[in-house]
PDB file of N, CA and C in Angstrom:
ATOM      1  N   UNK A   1       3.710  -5.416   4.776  1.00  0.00           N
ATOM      2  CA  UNK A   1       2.402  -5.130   4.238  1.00  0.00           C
ATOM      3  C   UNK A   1       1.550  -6.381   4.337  1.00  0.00           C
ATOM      4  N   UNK A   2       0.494  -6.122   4.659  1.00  0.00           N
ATOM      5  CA  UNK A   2      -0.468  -7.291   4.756  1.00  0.00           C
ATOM      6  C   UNK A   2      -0.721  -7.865   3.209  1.00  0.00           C
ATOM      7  N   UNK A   3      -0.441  -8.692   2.959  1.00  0.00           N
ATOM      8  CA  UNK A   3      -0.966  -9.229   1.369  1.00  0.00           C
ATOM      9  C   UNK A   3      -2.177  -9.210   1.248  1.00  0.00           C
ATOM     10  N   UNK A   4      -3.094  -9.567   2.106  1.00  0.00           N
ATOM     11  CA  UNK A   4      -4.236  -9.970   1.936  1.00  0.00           C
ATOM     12  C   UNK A   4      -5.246  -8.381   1.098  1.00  0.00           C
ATOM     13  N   UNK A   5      -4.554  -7.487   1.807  1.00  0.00           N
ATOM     14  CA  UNK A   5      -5.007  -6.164   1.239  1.00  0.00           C
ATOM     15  C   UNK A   5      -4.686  -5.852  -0.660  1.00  0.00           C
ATOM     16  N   UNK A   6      -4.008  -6.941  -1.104  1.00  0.00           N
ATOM     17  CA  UNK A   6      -3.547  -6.692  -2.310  1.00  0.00           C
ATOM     18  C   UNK A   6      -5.323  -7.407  -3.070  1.00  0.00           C
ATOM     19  N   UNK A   7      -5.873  -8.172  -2.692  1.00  0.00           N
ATOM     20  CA  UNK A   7      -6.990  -9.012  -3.348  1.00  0.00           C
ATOM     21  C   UNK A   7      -8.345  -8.237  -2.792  1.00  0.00           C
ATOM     22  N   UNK A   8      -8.147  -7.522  -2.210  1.00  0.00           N
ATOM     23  CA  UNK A   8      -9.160  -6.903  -1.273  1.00  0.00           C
ATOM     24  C   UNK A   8     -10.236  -5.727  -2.114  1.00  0.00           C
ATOM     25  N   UNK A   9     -11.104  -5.569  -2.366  1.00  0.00           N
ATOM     26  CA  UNK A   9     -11.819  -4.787  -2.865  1.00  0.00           C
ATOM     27  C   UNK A   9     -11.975  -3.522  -2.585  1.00  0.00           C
ATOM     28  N   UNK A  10     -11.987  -2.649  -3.068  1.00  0.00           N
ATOM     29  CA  UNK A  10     -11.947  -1.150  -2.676  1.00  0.00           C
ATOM     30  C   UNK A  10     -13.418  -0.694  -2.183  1.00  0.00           C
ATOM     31  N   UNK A  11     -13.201  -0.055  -0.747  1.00  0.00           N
ATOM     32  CA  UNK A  11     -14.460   0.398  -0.244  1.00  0.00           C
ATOM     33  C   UNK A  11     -15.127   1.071  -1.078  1.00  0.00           C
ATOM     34  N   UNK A  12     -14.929   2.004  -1.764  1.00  0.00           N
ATOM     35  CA  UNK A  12     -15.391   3.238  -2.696  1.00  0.00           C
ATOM     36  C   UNK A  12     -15.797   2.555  -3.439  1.00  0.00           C
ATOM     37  N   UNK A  13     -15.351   2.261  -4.694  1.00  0.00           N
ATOM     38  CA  UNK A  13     -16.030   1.689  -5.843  1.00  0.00           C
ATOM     39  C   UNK A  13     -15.652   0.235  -5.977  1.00  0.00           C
ATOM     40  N   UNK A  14     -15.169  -1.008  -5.136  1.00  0.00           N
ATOM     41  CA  UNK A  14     -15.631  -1.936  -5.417  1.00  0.00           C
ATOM     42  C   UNK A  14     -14.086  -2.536  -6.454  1.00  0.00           C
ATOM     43  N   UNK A  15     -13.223  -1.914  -6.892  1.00  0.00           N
ATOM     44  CA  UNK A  15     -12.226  -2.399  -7.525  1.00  0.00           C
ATOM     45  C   UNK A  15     -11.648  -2.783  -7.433  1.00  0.00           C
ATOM     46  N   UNK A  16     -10.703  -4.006  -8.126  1.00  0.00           N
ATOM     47  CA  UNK A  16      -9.925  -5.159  -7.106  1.00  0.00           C
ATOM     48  C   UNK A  16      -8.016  -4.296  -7.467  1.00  0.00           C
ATOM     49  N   UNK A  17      -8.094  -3.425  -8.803  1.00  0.00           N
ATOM     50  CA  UNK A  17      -7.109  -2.813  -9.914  1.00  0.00           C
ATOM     51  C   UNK A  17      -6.673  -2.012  -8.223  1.00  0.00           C
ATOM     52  N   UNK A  18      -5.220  -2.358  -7.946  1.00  0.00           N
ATOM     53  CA  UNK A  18      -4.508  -1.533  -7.215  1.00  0.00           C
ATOM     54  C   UNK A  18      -3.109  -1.000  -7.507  1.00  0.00           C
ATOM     55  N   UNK A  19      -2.412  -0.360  -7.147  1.00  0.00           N
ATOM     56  CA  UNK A  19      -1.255   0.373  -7.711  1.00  0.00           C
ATOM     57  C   UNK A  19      -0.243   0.453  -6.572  1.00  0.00           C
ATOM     58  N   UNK A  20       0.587  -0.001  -6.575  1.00  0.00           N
ATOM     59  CA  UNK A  20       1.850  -0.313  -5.657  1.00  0.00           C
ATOM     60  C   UNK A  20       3.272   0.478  -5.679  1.00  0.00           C
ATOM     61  N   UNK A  21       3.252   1.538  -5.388  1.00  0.00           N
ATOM     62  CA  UNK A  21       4.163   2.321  -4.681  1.00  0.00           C
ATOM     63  C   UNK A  21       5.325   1.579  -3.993  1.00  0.00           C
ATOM     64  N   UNK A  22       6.560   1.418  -4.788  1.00  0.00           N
ATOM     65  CA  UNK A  22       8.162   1.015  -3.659  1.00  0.00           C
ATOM     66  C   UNK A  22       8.806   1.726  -3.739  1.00  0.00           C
ATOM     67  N   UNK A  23      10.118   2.302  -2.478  1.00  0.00           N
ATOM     68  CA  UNK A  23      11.021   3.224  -2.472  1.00  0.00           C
ATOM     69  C   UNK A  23      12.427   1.934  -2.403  1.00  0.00           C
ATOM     70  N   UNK A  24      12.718   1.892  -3.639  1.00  0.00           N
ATOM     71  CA  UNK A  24      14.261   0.956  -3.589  1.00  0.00           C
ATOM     72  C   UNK A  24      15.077   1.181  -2.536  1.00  0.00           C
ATOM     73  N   UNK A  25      15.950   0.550  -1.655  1.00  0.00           N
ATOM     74  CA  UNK A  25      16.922   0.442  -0.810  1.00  0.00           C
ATOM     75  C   UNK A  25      18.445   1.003  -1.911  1.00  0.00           C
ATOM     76  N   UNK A  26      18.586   2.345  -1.674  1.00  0.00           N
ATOM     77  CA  UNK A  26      20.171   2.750  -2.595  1.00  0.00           C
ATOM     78  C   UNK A  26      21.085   1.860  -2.214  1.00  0.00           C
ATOM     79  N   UNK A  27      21.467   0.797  -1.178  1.00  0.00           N
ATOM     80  CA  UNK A  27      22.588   0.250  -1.800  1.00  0.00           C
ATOM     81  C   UNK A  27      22.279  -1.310  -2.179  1.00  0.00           C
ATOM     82  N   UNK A  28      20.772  -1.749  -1.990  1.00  0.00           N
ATOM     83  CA  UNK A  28      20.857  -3.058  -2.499  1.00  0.00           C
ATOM     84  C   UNK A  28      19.446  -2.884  -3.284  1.00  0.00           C
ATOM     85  N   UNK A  29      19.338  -2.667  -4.560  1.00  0.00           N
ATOM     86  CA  UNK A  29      18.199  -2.933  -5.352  1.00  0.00           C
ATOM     87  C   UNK A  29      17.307  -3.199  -5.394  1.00  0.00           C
ATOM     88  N   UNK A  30      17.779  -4.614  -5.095  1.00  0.00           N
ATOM     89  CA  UNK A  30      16.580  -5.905  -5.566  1.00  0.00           C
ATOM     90  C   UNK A  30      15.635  -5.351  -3.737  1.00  0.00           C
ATOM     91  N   UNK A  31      16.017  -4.791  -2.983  1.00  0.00           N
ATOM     92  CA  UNK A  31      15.012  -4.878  -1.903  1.00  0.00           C
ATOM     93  C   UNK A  31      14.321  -3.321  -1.745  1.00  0.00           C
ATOM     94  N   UNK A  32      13.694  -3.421  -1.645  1.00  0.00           N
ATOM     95  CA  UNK A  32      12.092  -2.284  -1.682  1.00  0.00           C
ATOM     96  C   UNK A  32      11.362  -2.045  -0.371  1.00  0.00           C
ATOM     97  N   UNK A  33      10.754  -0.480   0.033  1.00  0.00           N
ATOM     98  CA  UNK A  33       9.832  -0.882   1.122  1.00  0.00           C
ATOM     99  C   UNK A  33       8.965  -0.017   0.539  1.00  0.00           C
ATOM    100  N   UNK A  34       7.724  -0.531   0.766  1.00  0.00           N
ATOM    101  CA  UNK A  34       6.170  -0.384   0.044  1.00  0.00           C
ATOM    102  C   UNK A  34       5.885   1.086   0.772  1.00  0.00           C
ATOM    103  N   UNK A  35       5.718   2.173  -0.112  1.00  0.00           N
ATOM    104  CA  UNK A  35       5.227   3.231   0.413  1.00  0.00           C
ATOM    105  C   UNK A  35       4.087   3.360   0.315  1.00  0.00           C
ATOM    106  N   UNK A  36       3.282   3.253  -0.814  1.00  0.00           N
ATOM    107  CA  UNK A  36       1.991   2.940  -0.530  1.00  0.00           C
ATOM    108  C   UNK A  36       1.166   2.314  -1.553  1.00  0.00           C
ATOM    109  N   UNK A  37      -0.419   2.143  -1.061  1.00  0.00           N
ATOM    110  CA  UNK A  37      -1.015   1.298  -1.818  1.00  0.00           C
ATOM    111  C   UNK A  37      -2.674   1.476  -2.025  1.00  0.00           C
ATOM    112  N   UNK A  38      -2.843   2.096  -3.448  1.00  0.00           N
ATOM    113  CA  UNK A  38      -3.977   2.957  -3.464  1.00  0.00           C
ATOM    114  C   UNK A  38      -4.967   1.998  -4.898  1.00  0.00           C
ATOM    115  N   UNK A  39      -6.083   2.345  -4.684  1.00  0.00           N
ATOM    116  CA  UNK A  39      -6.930   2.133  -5.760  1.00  0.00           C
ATOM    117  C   UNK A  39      -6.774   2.897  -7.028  1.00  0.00           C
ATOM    118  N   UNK A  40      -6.510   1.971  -8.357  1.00  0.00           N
ATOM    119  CA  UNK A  40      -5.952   2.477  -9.252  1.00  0.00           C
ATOM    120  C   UNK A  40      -7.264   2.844 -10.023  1.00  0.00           C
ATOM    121  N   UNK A  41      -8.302   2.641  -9.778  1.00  0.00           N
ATOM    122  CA  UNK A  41      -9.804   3.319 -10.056  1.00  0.00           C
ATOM    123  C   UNK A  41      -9.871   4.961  -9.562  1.00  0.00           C
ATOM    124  N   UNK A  42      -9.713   4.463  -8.341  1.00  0.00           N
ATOM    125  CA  UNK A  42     -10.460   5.591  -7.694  1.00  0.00           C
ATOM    126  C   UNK A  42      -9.948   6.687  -6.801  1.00  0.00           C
ATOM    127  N   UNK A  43      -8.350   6.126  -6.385  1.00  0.00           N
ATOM    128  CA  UNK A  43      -7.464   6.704  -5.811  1.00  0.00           C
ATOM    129  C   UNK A  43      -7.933   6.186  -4.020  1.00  0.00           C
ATOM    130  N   UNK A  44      -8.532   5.201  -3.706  1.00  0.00           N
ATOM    131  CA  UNK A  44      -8.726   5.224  -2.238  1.00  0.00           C
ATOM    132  C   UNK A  44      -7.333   4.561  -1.819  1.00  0.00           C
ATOM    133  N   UNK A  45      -6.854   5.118  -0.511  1.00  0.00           N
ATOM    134  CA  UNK A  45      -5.729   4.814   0.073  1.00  0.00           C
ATOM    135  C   UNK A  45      -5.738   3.337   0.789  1.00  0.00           C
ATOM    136  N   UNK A  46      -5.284   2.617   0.428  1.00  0.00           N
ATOM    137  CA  UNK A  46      -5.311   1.072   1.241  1.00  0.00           C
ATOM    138  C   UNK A  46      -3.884   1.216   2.852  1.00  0.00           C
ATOM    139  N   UNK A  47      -3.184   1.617   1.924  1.00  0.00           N
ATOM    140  CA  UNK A  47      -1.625   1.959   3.193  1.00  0.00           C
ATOM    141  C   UNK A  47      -1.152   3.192   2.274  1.00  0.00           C
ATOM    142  N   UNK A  48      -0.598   4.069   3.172  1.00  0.00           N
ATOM    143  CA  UNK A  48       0.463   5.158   3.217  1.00  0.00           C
ATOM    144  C   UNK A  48       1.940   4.806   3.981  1.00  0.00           C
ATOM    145  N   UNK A  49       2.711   5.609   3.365  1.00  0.00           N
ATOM    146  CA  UNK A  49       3.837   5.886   4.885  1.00  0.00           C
ATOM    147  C   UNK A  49       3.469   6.638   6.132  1.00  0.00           C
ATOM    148  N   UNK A  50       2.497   7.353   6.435  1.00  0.00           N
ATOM    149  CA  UNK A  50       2.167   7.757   7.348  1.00  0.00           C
ATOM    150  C   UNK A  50       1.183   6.737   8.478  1.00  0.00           C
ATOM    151  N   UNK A  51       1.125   4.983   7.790  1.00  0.00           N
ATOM    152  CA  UNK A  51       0.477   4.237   8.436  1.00  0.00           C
ATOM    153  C   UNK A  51       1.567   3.937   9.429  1.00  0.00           C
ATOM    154  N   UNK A  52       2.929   3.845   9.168  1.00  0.00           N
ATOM    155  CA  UNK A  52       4.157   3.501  10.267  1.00  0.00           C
ATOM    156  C   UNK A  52       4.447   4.341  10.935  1.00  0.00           C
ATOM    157  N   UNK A  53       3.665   5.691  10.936  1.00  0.00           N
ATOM    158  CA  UNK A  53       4.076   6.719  12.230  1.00  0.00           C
ATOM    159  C   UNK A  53       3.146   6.414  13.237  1.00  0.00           C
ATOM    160  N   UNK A  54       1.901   6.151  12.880  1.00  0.00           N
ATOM    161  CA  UNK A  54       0.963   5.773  13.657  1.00  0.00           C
ATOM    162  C   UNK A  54       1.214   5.111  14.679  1.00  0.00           C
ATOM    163  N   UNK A  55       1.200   4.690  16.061  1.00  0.00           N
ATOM    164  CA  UNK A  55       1.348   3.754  17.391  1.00  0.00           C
ATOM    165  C   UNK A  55       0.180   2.852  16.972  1.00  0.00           C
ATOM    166  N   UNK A  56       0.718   1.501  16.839  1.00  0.00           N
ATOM    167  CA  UNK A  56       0.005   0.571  17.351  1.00  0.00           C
ATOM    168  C   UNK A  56      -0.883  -0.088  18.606  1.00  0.00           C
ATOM    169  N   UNK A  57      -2.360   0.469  18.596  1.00  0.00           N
ATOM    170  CA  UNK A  57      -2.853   0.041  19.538  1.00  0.00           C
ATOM    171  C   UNK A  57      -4.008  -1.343  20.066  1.00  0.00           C
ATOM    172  N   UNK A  58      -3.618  -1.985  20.938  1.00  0.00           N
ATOM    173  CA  UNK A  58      -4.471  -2.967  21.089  1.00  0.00           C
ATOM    174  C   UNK A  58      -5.538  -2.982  21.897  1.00  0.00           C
TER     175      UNK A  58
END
């Protein structure tokens, strides 16, 4: 996940308040992968899991 998106202001209304979505790893705990990451105002989507199906294009 890009960090920088964690300080980032929400297009919609401007809110910095975000809400962080992890799916724990079942056999080791302590490690997590970020499912998603939405505005806790307003509900705008910053990342989904459907951002890693996507093809990366340059």
């Amino acid at each position: 996940m890009n960090l920088g998106k964690l300080n980032e202001k929400c297009p919609e209304c401007g809110s910095k308040d975000k809400t962080l979505k992890r799916r724990l790893d079942s056999q080791h705990h302590a490690f997590g992968k970020t499912q998603s990451l939405t505005c806790s105002n307003c509900g705008y989507v910053f990342k989904s899991p459907e951002d890693k199906k996507r093809p990366v294009t340059h």
